[in-house]
Protein backbone atom coordinates (compact mmCIF):
# COMPACT_ATOMS: atom_id res chain seq x y z
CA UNK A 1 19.34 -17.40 14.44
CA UNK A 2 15.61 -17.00 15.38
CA UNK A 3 13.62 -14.09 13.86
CA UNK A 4 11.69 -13.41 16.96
CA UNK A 5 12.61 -14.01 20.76
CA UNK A 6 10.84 -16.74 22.51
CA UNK A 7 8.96 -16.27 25.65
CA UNK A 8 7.41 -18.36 28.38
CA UNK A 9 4.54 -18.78 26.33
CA UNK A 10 6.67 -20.55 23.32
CA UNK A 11 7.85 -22.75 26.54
CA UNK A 12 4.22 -23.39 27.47
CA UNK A 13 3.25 -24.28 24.12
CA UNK A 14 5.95 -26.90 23.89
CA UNK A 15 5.02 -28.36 27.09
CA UNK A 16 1.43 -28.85 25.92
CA UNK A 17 2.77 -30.23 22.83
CA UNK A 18 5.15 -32.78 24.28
CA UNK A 19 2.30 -33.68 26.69
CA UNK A 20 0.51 -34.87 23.25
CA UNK A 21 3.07 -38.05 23.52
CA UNK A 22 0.81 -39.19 25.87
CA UNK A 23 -2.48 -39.44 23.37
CA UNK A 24 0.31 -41.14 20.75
CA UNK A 25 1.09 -44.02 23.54
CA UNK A 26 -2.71 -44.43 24.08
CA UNK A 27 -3.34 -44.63 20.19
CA UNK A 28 -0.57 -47.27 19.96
CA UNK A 29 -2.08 -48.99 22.75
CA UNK A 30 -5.27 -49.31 21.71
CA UNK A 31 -4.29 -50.14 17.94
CA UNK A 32 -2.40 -53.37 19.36
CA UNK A 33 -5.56 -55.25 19.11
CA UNK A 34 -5.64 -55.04 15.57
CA UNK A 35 -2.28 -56.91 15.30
CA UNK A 36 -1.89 -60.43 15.05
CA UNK A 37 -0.46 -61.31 18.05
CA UNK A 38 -1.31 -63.85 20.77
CA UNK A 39 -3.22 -62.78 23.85
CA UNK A 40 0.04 -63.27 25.60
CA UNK A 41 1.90 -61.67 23.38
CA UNK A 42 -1.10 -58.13 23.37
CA UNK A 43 -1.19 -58.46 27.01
CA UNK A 44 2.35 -57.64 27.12
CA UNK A 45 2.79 -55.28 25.02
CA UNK A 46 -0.47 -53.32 26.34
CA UNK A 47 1.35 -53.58 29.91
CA UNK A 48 4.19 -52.11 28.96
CA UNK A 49 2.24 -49.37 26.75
CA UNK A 50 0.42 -48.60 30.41
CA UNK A 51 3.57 -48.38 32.17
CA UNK A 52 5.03 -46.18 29.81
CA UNK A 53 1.97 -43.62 29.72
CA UNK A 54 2.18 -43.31 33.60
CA UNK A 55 6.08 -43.07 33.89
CA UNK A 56 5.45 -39.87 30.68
CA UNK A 57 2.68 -38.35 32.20
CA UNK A 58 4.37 -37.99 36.13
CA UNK A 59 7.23 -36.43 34.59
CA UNK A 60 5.11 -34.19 32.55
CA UNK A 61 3.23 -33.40 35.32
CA UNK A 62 6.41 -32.57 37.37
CA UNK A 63 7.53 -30.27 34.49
CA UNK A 64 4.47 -28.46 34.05
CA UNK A 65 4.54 -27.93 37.90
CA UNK A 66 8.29 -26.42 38.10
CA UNK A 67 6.88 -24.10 35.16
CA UNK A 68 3.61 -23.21 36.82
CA UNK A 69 5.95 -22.35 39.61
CA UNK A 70 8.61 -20.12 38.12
CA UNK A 71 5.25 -17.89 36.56
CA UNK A 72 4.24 -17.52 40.21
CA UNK A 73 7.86 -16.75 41.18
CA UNK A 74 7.60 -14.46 38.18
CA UNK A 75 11.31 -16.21 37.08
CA UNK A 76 10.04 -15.19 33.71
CA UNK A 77 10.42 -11.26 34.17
CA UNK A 78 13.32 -9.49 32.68
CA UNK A 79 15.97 -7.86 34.55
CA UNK A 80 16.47 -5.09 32.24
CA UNK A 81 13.87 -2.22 31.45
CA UNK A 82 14.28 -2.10 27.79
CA UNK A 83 12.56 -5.75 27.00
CA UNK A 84 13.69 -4.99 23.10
CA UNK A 85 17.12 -5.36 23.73
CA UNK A 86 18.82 -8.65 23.07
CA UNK A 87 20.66 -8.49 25.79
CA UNK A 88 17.93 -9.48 28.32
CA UNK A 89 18.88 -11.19 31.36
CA UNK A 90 16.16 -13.37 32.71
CA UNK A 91 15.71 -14.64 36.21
CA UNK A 92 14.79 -18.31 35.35
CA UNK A 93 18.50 -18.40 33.71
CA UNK A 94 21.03 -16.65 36.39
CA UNK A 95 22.34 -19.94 37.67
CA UNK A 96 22.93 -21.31 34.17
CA UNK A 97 24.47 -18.28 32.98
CA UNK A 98 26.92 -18.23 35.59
CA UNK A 99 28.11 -21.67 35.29
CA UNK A 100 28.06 -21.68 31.24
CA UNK A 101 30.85 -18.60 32.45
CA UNK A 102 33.06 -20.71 34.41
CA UNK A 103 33.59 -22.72 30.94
């Protein structure tokens, strides 16, 4: 059980801090010519480092852009009018709801 209820700006705050990955796979990269390895050996490695950074970052980008577009769809709103109740539906998870009832 959480002690507080998480919003969209928890959810943007673990986007940005997933997105740090990205920094992690340039910090291995570049720390790969400080191992003994062959310039083969590097080359390949650094390769597949690269590859790996682009794949991360175009799905992070895709995430952050399905986020930046349920804020502008305002998916984030509650249905209800009390907002202090723990009973909140939220717009951004109708369609899950619904199917987590058919279980």
């Amino acid at each position: 059980m959480t002690l507080f209820k998480k919003d969209r700006f928890d959810l943007e705050q673990a986007i940005m801090n997933a997105w740090a990955t990205s920094e992690d796979l340039d910090l291995v990269y570049h720390n790969t010519d400080n191992l003994n390895l062959t310039s083969k050996d590097a080359d390949t490695i650094q390769n597949q480092m690269l590859g790996l950074k682009y794949l991360f970052e175009l799905r992070m980008e895709k995430v952050w852009s399905i986020f930046e577009d349920m804020i502008k769809d305002e998916q984030f709103k509650s249905l209800n009018d009390d907002v202090s109740s723990d009973e909140n539906d939220w717009d951004a998870f109708k369609d899950w709801k619904g199917q987590q009832e058919l279980f």
